[in-house]
Protein backbone atom coordinates (compact mmCIF):
# COMPACT_ATOMS: atom_id res chain seq x y z
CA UNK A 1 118.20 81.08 29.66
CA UNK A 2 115.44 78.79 29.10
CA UNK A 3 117.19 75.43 30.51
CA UNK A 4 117.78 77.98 33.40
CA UNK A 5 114.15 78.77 33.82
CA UNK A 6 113.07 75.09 33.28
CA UNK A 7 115.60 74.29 36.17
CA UNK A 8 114.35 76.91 38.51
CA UNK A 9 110.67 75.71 38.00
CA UNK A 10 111.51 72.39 38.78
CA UNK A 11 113.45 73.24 41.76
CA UNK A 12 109.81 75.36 42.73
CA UNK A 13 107.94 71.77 42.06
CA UNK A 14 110.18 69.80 44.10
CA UNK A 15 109.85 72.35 47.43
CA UNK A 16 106.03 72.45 47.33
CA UNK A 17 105.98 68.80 47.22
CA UNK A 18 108.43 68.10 49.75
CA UNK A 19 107.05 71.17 51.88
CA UNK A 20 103.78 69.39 52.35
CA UNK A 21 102.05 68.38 55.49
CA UNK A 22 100.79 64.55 55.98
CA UNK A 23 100.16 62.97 59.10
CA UNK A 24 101.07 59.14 60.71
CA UNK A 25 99.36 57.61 63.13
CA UNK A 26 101.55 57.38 66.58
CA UNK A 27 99.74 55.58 69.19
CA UNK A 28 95.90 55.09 70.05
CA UNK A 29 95.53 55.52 74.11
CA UNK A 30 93.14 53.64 75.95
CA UNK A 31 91.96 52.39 79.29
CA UNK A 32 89.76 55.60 80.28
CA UNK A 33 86.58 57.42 79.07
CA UNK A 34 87.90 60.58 77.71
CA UNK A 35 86.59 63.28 75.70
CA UNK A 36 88.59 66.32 76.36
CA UNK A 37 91.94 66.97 75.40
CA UNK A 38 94.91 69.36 75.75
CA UNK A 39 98.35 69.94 75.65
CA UNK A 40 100.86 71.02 77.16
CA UNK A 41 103.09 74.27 76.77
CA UNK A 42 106.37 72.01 76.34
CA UNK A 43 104.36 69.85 73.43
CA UNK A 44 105.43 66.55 76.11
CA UNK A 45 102.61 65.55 77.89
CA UNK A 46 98.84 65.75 76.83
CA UNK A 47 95.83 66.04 79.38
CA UNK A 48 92.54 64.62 78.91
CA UNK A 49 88.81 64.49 81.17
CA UNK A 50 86.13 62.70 81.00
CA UNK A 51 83.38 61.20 82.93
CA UNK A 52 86.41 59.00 85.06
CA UNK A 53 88.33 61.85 85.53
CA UNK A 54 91.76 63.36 84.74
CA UNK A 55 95.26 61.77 82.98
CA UNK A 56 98.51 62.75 81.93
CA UNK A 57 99.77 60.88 79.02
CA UNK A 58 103.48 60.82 77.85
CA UNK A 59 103.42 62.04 74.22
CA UNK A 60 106.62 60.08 73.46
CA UNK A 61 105.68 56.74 74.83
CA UNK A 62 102.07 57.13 75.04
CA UNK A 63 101.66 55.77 78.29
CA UNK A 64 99.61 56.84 80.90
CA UNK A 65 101.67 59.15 83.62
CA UNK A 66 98.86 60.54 86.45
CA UNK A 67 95.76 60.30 87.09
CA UNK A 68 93.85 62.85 89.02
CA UNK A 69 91.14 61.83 90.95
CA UNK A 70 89.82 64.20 93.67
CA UNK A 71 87.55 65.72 91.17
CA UNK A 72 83.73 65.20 92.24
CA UNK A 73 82.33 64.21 88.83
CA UNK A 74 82.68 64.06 85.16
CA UNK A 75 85.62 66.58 83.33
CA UNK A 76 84.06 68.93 80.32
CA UNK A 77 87.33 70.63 79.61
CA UNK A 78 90.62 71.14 80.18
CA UNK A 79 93.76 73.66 79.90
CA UNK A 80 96.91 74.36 80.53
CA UNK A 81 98.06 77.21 82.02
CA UNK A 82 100.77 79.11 79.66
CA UNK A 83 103.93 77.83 81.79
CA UNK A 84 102.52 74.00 82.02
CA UNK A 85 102.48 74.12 86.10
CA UNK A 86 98.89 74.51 86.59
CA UNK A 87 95.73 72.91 85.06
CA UNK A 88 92.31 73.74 84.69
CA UNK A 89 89.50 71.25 84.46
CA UNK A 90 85.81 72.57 83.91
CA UNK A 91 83.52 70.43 85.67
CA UNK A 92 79.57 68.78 85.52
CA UNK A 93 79.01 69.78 89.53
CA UNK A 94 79.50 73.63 88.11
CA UNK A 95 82.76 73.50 89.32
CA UNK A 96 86.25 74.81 87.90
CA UNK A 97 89.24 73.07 89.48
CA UNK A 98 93.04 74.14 89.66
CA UNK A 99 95.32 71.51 89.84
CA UNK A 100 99.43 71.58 90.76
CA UNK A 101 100.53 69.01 87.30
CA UNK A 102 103.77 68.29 88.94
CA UNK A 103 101.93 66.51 92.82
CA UNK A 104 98.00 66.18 91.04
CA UNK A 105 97.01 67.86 94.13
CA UNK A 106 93.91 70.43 94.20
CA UNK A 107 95.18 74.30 94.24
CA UNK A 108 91.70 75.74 94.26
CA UNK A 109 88.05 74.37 93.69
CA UNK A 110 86.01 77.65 91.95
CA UNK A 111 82.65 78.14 92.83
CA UNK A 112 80.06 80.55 91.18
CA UNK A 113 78.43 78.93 88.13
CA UNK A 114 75.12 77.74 88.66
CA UNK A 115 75.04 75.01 85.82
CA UNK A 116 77.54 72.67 83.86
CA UNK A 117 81.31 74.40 83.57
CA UNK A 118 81.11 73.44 79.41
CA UNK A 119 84.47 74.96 78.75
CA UNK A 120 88.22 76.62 80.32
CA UNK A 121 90.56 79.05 78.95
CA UNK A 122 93.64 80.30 80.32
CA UNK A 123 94.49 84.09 78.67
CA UNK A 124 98.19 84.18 77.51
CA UNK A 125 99.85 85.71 80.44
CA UNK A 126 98.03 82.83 82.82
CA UNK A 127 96.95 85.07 84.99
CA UNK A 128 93.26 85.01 84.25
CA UNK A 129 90.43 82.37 83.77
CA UNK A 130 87.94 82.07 81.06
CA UNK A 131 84.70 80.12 81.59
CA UNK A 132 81.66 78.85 79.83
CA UNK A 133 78.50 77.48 81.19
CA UNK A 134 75.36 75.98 80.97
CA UNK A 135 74.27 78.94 82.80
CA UNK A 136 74.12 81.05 80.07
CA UNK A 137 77.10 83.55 81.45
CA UNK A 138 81.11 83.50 80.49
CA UNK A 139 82.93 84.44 83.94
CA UNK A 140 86.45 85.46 84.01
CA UNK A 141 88.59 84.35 87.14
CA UNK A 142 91.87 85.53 88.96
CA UNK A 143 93.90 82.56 89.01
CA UNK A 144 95.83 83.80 91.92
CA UNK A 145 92.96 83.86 94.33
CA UNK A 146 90.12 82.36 92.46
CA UNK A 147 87.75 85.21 93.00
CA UNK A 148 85.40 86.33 90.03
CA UNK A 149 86.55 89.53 87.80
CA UNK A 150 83.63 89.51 85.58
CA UNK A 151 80.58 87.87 84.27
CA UNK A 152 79.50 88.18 80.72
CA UNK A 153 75.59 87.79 80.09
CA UNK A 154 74.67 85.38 77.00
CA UNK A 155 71.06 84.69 76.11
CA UNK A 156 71.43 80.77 76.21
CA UNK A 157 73.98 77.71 77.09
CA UNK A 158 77.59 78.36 76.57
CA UNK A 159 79.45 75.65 74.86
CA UNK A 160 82.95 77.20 74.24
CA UNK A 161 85.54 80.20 75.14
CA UNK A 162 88.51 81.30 74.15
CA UNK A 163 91.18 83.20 74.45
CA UNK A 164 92.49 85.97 71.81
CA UNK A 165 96.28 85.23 71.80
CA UNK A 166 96.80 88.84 72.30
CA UNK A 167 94.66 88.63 75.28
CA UNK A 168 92.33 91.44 74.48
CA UNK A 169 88.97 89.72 74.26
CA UNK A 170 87.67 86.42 75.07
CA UNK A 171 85.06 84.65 72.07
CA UNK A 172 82.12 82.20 73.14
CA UNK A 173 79.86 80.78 71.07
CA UNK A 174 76.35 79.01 72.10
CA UNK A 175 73.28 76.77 71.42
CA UNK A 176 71.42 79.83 70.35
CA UNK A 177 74.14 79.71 67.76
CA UNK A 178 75.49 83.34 68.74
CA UNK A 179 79.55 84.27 68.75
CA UNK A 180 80.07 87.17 70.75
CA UNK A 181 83.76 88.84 71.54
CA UNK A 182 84.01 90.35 74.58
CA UNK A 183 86.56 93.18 75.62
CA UNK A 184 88.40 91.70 78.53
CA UNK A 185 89.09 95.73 79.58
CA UNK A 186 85.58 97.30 79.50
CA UNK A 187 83.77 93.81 79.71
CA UNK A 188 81.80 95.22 76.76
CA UNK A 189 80.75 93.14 73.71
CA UNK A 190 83.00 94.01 71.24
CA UNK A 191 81.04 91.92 68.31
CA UNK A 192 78.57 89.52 68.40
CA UNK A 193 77.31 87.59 64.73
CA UNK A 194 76.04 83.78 64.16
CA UNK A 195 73.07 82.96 65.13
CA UNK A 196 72.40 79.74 62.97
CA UNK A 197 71.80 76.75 65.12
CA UNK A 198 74.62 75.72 67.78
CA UNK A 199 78.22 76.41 67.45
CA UNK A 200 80.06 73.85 69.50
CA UNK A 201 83.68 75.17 69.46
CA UNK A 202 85.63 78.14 68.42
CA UNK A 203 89.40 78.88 68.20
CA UNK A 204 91.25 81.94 67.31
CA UNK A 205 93.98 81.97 64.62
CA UNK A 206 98.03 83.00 66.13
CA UNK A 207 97.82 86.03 65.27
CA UNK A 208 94.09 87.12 66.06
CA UNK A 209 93.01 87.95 63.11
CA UNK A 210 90.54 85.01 63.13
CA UNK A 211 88.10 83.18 64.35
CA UNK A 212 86.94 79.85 63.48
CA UNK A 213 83.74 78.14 64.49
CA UNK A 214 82.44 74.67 63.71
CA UNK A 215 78.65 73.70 64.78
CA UNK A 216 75.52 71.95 63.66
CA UNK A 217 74.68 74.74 60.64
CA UNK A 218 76.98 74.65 57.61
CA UNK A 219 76.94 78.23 57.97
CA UNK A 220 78.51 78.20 61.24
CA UNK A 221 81.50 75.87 60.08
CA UNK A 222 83.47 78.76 58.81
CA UNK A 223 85.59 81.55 59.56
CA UNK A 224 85.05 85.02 60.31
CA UNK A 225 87.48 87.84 60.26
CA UNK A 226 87.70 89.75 63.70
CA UNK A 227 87.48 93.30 62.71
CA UNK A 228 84.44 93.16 59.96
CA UNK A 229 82.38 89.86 61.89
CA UNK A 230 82.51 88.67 58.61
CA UNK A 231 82.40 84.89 57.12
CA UNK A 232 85.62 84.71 54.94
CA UNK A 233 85.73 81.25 54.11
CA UNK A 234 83.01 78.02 55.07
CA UNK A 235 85.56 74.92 56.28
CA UNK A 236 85.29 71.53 54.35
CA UNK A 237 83.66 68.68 56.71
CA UNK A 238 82.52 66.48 54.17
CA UNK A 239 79.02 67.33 55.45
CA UNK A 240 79.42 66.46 58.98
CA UNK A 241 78.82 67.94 62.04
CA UNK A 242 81.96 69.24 63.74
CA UNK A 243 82.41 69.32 67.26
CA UNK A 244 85.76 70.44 68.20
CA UNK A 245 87.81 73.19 65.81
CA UNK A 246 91.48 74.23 66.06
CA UNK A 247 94.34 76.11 64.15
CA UNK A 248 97.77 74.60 63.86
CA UNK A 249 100.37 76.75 65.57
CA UNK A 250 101.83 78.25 62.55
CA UNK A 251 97.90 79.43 61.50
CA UNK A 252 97.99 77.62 58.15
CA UNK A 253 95.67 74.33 58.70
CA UNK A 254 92.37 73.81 61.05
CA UNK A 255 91.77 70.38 62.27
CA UNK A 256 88.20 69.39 62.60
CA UNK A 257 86.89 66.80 64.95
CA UNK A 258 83.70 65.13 62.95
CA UNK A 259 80.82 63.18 63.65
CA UNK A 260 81.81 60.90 60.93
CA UNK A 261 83.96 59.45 62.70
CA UNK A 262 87.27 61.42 61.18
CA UNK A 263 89.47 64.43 61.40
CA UNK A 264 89.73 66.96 58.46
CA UNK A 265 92.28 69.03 57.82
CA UNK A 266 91.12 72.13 56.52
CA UNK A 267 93.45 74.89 54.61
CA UNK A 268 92.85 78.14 56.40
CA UNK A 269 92.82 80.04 52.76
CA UNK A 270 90.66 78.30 50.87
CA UNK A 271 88.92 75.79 53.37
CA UNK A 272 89.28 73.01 51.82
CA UNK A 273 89.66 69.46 53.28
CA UNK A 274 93.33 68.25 52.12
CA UNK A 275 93.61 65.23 54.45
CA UNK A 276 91.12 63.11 56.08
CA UNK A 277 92.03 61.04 59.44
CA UNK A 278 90.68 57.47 59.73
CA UNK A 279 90.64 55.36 63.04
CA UNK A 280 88.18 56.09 64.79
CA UNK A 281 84.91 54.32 65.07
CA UNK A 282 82.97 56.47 66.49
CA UNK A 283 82.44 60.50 67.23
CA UNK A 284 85.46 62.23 67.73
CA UNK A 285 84.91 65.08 70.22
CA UNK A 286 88.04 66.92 70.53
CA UNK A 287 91.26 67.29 68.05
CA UNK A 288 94.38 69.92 69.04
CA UNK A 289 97.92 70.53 67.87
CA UNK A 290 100.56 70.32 69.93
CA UNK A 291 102.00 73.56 70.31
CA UNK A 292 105.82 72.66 68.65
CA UNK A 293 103.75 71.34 65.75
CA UNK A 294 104.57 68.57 65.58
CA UNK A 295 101.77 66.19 67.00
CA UNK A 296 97.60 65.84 66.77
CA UNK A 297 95.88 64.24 69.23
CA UNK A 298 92.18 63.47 68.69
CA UNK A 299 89.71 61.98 71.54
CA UNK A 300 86.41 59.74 70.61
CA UNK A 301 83.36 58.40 72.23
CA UNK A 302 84.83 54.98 71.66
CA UNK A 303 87.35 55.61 74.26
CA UNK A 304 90.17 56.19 72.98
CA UNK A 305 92.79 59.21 72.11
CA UNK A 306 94.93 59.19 68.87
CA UNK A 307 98.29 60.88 68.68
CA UNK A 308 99.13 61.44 64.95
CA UNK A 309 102.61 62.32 63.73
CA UNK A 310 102.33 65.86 61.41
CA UNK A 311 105.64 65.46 59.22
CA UNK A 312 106.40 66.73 56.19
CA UNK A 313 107.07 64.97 53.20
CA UNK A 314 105.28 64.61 49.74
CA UNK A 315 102.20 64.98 48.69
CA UNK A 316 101.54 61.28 48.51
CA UNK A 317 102.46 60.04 51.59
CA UNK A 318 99.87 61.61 53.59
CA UNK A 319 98.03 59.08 55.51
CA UNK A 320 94.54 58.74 55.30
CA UNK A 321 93.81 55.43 57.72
């Protein structure tokens, strides 16, 4: 009985070990100024804006597909729409563009911000818009037609939305420091708690349940639980400022893009850092997970865009330069 339990423990060792998550660097993607990055649906091809515009990338080869250039200045953000045909880019002339991925041609150039277009979010059925701007207001868009369905009042500069992957309310956070859910039904505030300096980014967890939020305050670098507007857990950045927050698609790590130059890889139970990313050598300003899993990307202000292998293997082998 005992050898049988000393055999079953080691067998219990061995998974967790071999079950863990370490990351390689791929490829490091230069020749443009970009700071915004995204995926898309099919995990394939990655999209990223800056102040020269719009490129596709080719995940497997990491070379440079398209590039869009009809846009009329620099790129804040940018989306995918759920089924990877369309693209959103939000824009400095407070301008939200739709572009056809497959021809790079313009579907639709969205007027009605009067400031800076900070941030784009497509809800899960694609058939609405969410946007954040320097004009203090979240507007939500018909993608179909372009036309505004609502505008949410904030009290100052909107730096991020997003999308609850149910599709029931839409979170921004701001420079006030302020998160605020909004009902995408009634248009209602359906919680609103922060307040402690800006919050740069936030990102809901798979299944909803969460938010996380990464900004100047340590306080802010955390996440909340939905339901309560609670802090649950504060996120490990090795006290630096985060700009960019997001949840791996099965909800168990965050990635953090830092102003120390790294990414950290935060447990979503505990928050606590278990890998840091090295390569960069400056800011990194955006980090997401490619939605099979199986890829990071980060972007920096020294011009270039990392793709990092996530495989699993042991504990040991995660990579840390």
């Amino acid at each position: 009985m005992q050898r049988i339990l000393l055999l079953a423990c080691v067998e219990l060792l061995l998974t967790s070990a071999s079950s863990a998550q370490y990351f390689k660097l791929q490829a490091t993607l230069k020749g443009h100024d970009d700071l915004c990055i995204a995926f898309c649906p099919n995990s394939t091809t990655l999209v990223s804006g800056g102040p020269d515009g719009i490129n596709l990338w080719d995940v497997a080869t990491g070379k440079n597909t398209a590039t869009f250039k009809e846009n009329r200045g620099p790129v804040n953000s940018v989306a995918f729409s759920p089924n990877g045909k369309a693209l959103a880019s939000g824009n400095w002339d407070n301008t939200i563009t739709l572009w056809d991925v497959k021809t790079g041609k313009v579907k639709a150039s969205i007027k009605g911000h009067a400031s800076v277009v900070n941030s784009v979010a497509f809800s899960p059925d694609g058939k609405t818009l969410a946007s954040g701007s320097s004009d203090d207001t979240i507007r939500l868009w018909d993608v179909a037609n372009g036309k505004s369905i609502a505008t949410f009042k904030g009290r100052a500069i909107v730096l991020s939305v997003a999308f609850s992957p149910d599709g029931r309310t839409v979170a921004s956070s701001s420079l006030n420091g302020e998160i605020k859910l909004w009902d995408v039904a009634s248009g209602k505030t359906a919680a609103s708690f922060g307040g402690l300096g800006e919050v740069y980014s936030v990102a809901y967890s798979p299944d909803s349940n969460n938010l996380a939020s990464v900004g100047i305050m340590r306080q802010t670098t955390c996440l909340w639980d939905v339901a309560t507007g609670k802090s649950t857990v504060a996120l490990d950045d090795d006290g630096a400022v985060a700009y960019c927050v997001t949840f791996s698609p099965d909800g168990k790590k965050l990635a953090l893009a830092s102003t120390d130059k790294t990414i950290h890889i935060c447990d979503r139970v505990t928050g606590k850092n278990t890998v840091t990313l090295k390569g960069h050598t400056r800011w990194v300003s955006s980090v997401v997970f490619s939605p099979n899993g199986k890829t990071l990307a980060s972007a920096s202000y020294d011009k270039t865009i990392k793709l990092w292998n996530v495989e699993i293997g042991k504990e040991g082998e995660n990579t840390h330069n």
